[in-house]
Protein backbone atom coordinates (compact mmCIF):
# COMPACT_ATOMS: atom_id res chain seq x y z
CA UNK A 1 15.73 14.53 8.77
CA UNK A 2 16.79 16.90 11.40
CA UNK A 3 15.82 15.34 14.94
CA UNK A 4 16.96 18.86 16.62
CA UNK A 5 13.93 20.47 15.59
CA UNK A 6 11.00 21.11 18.32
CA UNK A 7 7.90 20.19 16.60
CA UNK A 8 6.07 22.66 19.29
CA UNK A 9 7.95 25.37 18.34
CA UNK A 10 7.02 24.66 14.57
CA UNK A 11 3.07 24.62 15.68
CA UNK A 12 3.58 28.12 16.98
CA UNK A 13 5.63 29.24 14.28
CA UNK A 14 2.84 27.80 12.00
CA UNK A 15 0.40 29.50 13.56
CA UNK A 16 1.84 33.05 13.74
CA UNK A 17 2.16 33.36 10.45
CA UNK A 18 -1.17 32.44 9.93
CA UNK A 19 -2.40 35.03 12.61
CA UNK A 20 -0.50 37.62 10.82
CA UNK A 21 -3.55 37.54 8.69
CA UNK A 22 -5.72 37.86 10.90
CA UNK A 23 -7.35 40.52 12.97
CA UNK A 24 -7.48 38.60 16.60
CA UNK A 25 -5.99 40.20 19.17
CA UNK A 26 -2.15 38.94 20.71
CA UNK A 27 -3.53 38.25 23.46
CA UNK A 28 -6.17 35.42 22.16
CA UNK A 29 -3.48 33.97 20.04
CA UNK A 30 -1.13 33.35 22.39
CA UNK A 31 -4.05 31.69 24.81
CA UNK A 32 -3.72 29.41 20.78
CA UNK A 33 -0.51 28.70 21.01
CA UNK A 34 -0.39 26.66 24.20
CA UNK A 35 -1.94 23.58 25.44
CA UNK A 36 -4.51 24.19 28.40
CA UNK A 37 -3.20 21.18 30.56
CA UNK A 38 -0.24 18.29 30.06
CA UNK A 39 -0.06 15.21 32.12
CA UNK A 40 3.06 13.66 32.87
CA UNK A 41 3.17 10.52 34.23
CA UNK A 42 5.49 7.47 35.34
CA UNK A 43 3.89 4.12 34.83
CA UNK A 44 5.45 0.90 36.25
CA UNK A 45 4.48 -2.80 35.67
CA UNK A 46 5.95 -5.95 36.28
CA UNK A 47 7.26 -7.70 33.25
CA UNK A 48 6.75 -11.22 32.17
CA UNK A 49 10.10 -12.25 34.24
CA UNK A 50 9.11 -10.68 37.47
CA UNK A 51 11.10 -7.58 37.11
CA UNK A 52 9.86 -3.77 37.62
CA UNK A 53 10.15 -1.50 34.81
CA UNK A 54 9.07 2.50 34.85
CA UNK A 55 7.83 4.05 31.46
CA UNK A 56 7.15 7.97 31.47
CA UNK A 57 3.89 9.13 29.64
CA UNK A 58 2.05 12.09 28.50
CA UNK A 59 -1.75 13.47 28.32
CA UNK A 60 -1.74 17.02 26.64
CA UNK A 61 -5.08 18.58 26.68
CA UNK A 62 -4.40 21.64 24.06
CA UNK A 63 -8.15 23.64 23.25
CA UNK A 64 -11.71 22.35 23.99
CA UNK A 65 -13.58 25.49 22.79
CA UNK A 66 -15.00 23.82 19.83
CA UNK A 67 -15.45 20.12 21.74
CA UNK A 68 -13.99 17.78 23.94
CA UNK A 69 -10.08 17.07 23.61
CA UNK A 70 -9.92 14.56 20.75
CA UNK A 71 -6.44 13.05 19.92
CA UNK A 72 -4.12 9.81 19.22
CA UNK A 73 -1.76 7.65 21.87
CA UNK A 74 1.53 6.94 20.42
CA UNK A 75 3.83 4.53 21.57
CA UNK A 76 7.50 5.37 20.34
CA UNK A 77 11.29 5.92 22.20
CA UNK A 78 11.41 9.32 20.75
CA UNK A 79 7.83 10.68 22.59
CA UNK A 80 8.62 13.58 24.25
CA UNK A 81 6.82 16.45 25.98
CA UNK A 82 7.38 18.77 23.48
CA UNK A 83 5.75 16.21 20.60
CA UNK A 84 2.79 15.56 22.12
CA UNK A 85 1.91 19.41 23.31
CA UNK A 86 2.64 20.03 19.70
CA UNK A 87 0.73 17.06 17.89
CA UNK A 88 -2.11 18.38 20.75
CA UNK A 89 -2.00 21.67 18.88
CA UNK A 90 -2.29 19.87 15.33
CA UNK A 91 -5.19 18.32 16.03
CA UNK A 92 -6.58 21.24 17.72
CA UNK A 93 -6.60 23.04 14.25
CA UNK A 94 -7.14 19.51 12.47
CA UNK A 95 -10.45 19.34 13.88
CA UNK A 96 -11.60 22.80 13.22
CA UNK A 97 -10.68 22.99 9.83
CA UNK A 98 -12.74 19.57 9.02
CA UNK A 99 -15.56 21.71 10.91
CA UNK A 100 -16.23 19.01 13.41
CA UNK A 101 -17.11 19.76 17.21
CA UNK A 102 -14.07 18.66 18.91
CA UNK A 103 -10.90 19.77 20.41
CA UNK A 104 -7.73 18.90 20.26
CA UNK A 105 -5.65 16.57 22.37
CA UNK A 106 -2.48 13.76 22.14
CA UNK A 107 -0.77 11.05 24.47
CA UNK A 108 2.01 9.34 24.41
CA UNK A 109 4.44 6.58 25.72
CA UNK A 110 8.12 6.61 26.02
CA UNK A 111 8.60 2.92 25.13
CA UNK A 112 9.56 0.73 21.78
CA UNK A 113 6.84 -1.53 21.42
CA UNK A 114 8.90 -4.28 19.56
CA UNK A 115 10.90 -5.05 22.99
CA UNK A 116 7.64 -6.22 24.71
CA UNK A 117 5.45 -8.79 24.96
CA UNK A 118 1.85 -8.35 24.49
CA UNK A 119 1.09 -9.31 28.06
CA UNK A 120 3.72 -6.30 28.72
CA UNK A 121 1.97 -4.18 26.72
CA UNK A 122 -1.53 -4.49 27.59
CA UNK A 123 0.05 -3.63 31.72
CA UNK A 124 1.37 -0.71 29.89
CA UNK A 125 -1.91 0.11 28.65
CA UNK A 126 -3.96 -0.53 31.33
CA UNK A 127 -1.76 1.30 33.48
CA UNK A 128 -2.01 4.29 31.51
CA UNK A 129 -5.90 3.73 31.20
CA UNK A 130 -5.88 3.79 34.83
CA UNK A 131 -3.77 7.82 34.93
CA UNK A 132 -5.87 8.81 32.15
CA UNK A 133 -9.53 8.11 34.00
CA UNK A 134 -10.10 11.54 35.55
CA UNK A 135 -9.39 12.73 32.23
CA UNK A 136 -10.82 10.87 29.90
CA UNK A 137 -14.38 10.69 29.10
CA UNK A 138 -17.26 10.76 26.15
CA UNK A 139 -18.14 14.94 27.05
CA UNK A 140 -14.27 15.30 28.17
CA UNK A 141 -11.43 13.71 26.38
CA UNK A 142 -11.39 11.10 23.61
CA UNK A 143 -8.30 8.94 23.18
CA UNK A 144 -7.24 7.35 20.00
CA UNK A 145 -4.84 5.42 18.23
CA UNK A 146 -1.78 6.85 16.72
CA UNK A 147 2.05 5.65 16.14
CA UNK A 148 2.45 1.62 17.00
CA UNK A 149 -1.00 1.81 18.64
CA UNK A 150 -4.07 0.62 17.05
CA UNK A 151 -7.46 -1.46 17.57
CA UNK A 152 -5.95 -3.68 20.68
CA UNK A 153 -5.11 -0.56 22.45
CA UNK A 154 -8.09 0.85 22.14
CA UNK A 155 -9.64 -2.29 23.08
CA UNK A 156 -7.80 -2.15 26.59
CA UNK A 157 -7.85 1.35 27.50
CA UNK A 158 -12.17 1.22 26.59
CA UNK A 159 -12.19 -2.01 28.87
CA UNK A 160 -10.25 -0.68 31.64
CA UNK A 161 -11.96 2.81 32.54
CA UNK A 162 -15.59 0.88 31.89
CA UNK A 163 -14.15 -1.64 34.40
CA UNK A 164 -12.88 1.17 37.21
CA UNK A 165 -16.13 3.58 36.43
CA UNK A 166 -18.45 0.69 36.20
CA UNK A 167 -20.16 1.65 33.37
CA UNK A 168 -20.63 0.88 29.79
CA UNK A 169 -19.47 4.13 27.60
CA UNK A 170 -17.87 2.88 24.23
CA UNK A 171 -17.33 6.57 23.10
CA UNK A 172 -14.46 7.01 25.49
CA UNK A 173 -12.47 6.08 23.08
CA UNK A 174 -12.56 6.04 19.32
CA UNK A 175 -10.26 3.75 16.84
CA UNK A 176 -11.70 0.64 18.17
CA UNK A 177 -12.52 -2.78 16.59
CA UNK A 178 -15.64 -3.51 15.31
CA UNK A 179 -17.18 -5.63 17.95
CA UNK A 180 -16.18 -3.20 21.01
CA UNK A 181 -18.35 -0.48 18.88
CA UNK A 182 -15.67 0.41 16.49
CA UNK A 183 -16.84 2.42 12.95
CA UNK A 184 -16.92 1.11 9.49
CA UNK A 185 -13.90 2.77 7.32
CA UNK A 186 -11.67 3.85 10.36
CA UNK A 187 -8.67 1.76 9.38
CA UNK A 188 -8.32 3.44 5.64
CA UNK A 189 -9.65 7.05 6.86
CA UNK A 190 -6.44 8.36 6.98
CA UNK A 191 -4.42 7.20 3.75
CA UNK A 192 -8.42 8.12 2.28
CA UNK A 193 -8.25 11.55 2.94
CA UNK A 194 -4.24 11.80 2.26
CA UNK A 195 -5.66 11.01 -1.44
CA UNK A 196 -8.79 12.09 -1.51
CA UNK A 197 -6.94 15.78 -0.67
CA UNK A 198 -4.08 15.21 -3.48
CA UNK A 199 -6.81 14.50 -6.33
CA UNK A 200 -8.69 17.98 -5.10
CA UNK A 201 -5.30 19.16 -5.63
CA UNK A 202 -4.16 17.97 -8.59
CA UNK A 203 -7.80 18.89 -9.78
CA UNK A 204 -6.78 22.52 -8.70
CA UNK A 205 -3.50 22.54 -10.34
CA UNK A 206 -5.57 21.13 -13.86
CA UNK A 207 -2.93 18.43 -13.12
CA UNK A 208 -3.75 14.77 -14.35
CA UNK A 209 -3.86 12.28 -11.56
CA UNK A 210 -4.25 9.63 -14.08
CA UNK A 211 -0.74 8.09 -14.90
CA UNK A 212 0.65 10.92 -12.15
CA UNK A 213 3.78 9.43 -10.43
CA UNK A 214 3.66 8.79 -6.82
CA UNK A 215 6.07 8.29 -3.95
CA UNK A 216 4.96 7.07 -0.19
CA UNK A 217 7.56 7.12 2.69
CA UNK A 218 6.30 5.18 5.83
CA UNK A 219 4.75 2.37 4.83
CA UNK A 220 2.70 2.03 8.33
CA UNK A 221 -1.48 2.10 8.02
CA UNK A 222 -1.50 5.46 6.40
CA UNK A 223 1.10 5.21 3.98
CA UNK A 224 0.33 1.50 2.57
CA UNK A 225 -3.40 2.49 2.25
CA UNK A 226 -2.82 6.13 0.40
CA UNK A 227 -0.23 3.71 -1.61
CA UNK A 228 -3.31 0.98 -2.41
CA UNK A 229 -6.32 4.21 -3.17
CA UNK A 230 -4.20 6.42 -4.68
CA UNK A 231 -3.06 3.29 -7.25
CA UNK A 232 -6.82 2.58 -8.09
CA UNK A 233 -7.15 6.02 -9.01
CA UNK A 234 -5.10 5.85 -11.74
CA UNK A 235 -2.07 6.72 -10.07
CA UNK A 236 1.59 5.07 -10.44
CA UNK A 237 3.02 4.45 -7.50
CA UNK A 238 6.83 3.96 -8.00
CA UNK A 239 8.28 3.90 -4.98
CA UNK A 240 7.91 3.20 -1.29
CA UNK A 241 9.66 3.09 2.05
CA UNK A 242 9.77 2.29 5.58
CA UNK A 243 12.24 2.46 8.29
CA UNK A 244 14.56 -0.16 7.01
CA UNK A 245 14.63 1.45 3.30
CA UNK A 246 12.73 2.03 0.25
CA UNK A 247 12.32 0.09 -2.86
CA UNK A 248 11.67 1.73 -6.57
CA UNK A 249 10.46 0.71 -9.96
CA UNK A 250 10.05 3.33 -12.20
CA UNK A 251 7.46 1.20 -14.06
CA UNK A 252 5.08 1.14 -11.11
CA UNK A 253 4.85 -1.17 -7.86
CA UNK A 254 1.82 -3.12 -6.36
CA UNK A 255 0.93 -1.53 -3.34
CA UNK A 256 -0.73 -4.05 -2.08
CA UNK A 257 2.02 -7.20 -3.03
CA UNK A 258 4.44 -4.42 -1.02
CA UNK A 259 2.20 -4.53 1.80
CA UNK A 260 2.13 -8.30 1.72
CA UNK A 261 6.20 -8.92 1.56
CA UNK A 262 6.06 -6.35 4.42
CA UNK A 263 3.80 -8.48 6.86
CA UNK A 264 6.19 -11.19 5.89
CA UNK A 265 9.57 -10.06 6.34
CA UNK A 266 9.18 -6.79 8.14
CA UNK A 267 10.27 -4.60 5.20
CA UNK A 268 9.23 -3.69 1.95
CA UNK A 269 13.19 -4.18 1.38
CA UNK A 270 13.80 -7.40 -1.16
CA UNK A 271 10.18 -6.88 -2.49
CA UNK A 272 10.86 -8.62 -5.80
CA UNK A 273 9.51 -5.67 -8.32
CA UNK A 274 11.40 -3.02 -6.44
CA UNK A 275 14.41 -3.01 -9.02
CA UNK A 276 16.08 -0.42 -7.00
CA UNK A 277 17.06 -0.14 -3.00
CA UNK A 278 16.74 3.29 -1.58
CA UNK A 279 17.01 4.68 1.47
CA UNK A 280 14.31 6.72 3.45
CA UNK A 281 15.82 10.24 1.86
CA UNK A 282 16.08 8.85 -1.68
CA UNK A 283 12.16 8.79 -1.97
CA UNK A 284 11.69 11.81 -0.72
CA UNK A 285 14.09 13.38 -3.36
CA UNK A 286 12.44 11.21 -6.25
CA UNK A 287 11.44 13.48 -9.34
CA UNK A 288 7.60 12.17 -9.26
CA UNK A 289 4.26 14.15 -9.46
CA UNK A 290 3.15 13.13 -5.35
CA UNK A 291 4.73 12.74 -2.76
CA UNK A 292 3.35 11.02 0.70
CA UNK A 293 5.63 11.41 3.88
CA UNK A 294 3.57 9.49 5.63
CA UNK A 295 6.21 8.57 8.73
CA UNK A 296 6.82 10.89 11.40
CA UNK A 297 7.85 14.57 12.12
CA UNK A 298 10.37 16.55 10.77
CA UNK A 299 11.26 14.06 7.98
CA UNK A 300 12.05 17.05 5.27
CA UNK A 301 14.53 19.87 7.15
CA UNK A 302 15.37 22.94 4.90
CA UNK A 303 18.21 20.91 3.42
CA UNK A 304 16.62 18.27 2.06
CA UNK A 305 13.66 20.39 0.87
CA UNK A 306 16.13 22.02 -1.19
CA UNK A 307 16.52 18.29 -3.19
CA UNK A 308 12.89 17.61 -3.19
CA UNK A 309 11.22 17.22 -6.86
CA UNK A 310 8.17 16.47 -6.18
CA UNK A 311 4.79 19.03 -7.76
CA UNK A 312 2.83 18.01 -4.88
CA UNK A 313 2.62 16.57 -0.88
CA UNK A 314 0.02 15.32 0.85
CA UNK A 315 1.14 14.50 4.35
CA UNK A 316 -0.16 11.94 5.68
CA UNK A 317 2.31 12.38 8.72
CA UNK A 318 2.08 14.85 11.16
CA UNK A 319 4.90 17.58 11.22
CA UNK A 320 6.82 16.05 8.13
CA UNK A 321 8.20 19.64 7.10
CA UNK A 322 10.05 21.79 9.43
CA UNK A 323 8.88 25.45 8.71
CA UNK A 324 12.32 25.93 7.18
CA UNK A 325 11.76 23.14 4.27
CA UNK A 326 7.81 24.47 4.72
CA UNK A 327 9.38 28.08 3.52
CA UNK A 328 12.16 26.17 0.76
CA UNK A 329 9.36 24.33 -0.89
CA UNK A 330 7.19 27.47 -0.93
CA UNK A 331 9.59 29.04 -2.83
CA UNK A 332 10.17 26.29 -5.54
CA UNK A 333 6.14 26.63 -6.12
CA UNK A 334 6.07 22.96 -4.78
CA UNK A 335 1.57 22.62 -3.69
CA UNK A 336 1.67 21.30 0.15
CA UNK A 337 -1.72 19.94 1.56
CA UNK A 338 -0.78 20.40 4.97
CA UNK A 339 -1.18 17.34 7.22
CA UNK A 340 -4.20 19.32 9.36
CA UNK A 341 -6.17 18.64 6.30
CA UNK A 342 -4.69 16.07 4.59
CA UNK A 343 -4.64 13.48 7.27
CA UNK A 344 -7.74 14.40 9.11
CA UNK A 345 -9.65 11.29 8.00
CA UNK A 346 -8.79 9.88 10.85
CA UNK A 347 -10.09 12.30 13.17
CA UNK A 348 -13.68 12.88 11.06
CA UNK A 349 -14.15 8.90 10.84
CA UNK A 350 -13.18 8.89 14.67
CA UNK A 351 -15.96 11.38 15.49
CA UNK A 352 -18.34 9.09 13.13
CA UNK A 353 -17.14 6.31 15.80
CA UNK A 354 -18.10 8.83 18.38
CA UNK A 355 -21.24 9.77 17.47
CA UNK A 356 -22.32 6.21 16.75
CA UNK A 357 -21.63 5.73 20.05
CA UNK A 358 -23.68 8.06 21.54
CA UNK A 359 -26.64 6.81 19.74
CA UNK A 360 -26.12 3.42 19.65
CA UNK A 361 -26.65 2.69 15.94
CA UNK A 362 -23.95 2.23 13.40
CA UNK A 363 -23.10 3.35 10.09
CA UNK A 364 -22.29 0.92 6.67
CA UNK A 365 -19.11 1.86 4.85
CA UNK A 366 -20.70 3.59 1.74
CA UNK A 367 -21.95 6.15 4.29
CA UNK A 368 -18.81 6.29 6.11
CA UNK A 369 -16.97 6.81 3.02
CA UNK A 370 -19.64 9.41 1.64
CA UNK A 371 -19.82 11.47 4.60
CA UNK A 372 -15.90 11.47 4.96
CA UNK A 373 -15.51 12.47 1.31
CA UNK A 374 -18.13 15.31 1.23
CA UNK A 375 -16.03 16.79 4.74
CA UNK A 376 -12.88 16.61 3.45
CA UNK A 377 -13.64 18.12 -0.29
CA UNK A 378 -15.55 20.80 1.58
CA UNK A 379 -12.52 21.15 3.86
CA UNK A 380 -10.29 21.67 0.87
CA UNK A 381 -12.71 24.43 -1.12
CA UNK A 382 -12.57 26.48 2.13
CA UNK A 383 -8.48 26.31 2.29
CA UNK A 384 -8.51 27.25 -1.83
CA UNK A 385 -11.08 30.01 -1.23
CA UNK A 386 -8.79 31.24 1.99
CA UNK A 387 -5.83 30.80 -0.34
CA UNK A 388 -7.03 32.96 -2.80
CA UNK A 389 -8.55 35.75 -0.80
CA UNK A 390 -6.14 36.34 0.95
CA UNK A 391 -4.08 36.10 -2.12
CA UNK A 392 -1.33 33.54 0.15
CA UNK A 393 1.46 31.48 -1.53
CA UNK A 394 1.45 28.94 1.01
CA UNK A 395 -1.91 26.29 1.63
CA UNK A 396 -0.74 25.53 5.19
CA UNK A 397 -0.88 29.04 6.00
CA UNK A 398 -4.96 29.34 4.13
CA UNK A 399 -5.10 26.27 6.18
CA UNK A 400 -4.40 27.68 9.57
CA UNK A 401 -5.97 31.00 8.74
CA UNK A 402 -9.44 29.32 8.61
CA UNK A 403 -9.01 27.07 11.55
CA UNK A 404 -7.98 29.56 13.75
CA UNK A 405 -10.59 31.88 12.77
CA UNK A 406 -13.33 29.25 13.67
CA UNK A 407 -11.20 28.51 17.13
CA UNK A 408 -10.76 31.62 18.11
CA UNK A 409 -15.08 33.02 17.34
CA UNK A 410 -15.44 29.61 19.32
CA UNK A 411 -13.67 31.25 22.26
CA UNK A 412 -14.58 34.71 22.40
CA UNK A 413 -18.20 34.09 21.57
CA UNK A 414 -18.05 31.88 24.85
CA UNK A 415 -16.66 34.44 26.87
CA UNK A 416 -14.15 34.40 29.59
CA UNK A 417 -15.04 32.48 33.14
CA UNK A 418 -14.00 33.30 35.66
């Protein structure tokens, strides 16, 4: 993994060479290549023994032309400016290439939430609730969760700004639990599409997903549930990982039982049918038919790509290539689904939340799941048809090409006020 690399400068290198495709003028890309706002901010609670403690935090607001800012709050000691302008940016094009009216937008905390209690926390939170308020709104700027955040968060940040704007507005916020006005399916949208895009693919490719080998680093909510859908497929999944190491059975793992020794020890590590310890790099160098980086940015640099066996990648992360390994992997005729399409279940199910929440009536999971599968397949034919007529090596590239397209009409049919 190589930490030096700015994940904002990869969006914009991502997106040039998709522009070079295109006939938009310089000037409306580069408006695409930058984030329209970014709130920095220094939060400070009182922790459980009395102290003070300061935690910086971030709010970038990167393109509403197609909808309000939609996007994720992470909590993690490596959040940086740069990361969340950039995952801002991702979910800018994330959103348009699903063809759903929203924007894109990402937050972030520079803490480790394993050093805190959940009284600490939920300060945190609420603190950051309280800086986000003038932002944040149903018609403005939908928060999410992302990276160590999840249903609680949501939870607080929903009951906070309904407390200081005296109001009742559950879609301020999407990735909630059920009983604040959460959605059906939202906890397996992400590992759903991560699969749901590798069978299109493997489809595609007139590759058999049946029996196909499968690798998953990051063994967090996206990873463990592409791991579990992608196994009742018909897939093998062989090998898994999370921040402590990786485990490997060439025979074929439970997902699930991996899960299960996780939320008991904290690691798939010592999971009793892994008959092999690896480490984080060793399962991304597997020889398998799929692999699922499904951790955080910049996991595969051009070095490592160089090792990399896999036929296809789904990412289920955000970021996990540096363009470098991007252009390696292009060359060894290796398929990327690029995480803008491949993890956008979150982001379609969120706006499912969102909509829901406008009208006040709520979906079952059979419609959920339907309507997330007929977006996502459709998302998929439109990247393949870009692909080809354009006659481009590289699906992240078709990718970008058709979301910027639909960003930039978005824009310029709008017009320019002032």
């Amino acid at each position: 993994m190589t930490e030096g690399v700015n994940p904002f400068e990869s969006l914009q290198s991502q997106i040039d060479e998709a522009a070079a495709h295109l006939e938009i003028g310089d000037d409306v890309i580069e408006r695409l290549k930058h984030p329209e706002r970014v709130l920095e901010t220094n939060l400070t609670i009182e922790t459980d023994d009395g102290d003070l403690e300061r935690f910086k935090a971030f709010r970038s607001q990167f393109n509403n032309d197609r909808g309000p800012y939609k996007g994720g709050i992470r909590y993690h000691p490596q959040v940086s400016r740069d990361e969340v302008k950039a995952l801002s940016g991702w979910m800018t094009y994330k959103t348009a290439i699903v063809g759903i009216p929203l924007g894109g937008g990402k937050g972030g905390i520079i803490i480790d939430p394993d050093d805190y209690s959940e009284a600490e926390l939920e300060r945190v939170t609420r603190s950051f609730a309280k800086e986000l308020r003038p932002l944040i709104g149903e018609d403005r700027d939908i928060p999410a969760p992302d990276v160590n955040t999840g249903q609680r968060e949501m939870n607080w940040i929903k009951d906070t700004y309904e407390a200081l704007e005296n109001t009742t507005e559950p879609g301020v916020i999407t990735g909630k639990n059920i009983a604040s006005g959460g959605s059906e399916g939202r906890v397996e949208a992400t590992g759903r599409s991560t699969v749901l895009t590798a069978r299109e693919a493997f489809d595609y490719l007139d590759k058999d997903l049946e029996g196909a080998t499968v690798a998953v680093q990051g063994y967090g909510n996206a990873g463990w549930i592409a791991a579990k859908l992608i196994d009742r497929m018909g897939a093998t999944v062989v090998a898994v990982s999370d921040s402590s190491g990786g485990i490997y059975n060439q025979s074929g793992l439970d997902p699930v039982a991996a899960k299960d020794h996780k939320n008991e020890t904290g690691s798939v590590v010592g999971y009793e049918e892994g008959e092999e310890e690896l480490t984080n790099e060793d399962v991304l160098t597997l020889d398998v038919d799929l692999l699922i980086p499904a951790a955080l940015e910049n996991a595969i640099d051009a070095d490592l790509a160089e090792d990399v066996q896999a036929d296809v990648i789904s990412e289920a992360a955000n970021g996990p290539l540096t363009p470098e390994a991007d252009a390696t992997l292009e060359e060894k005729d290796v398929f990327v689904i690029p995480d803008i399409l491949a993890n956008a279940g979150g982001v379609t199910v969120s706006y499912f939340e969102w909509v829901q929440n406008r009208q006040r009536f709520y979906w079952t999971e059979q419609r959920v799941n339907e309507e997330l599968e007929e977006i996502i397949v459709d998302a998929f034919d439109a990247l393949v048809a870009t692909l080809e007529e354009y006659d481009l090596d590289n699906p992240r590239t078709a990718a970008y090409v058709v979301a910027i397209r639909r960003v930039a009409e978005s824009f310029e049919e709008a017009g320019t006020f002032p």
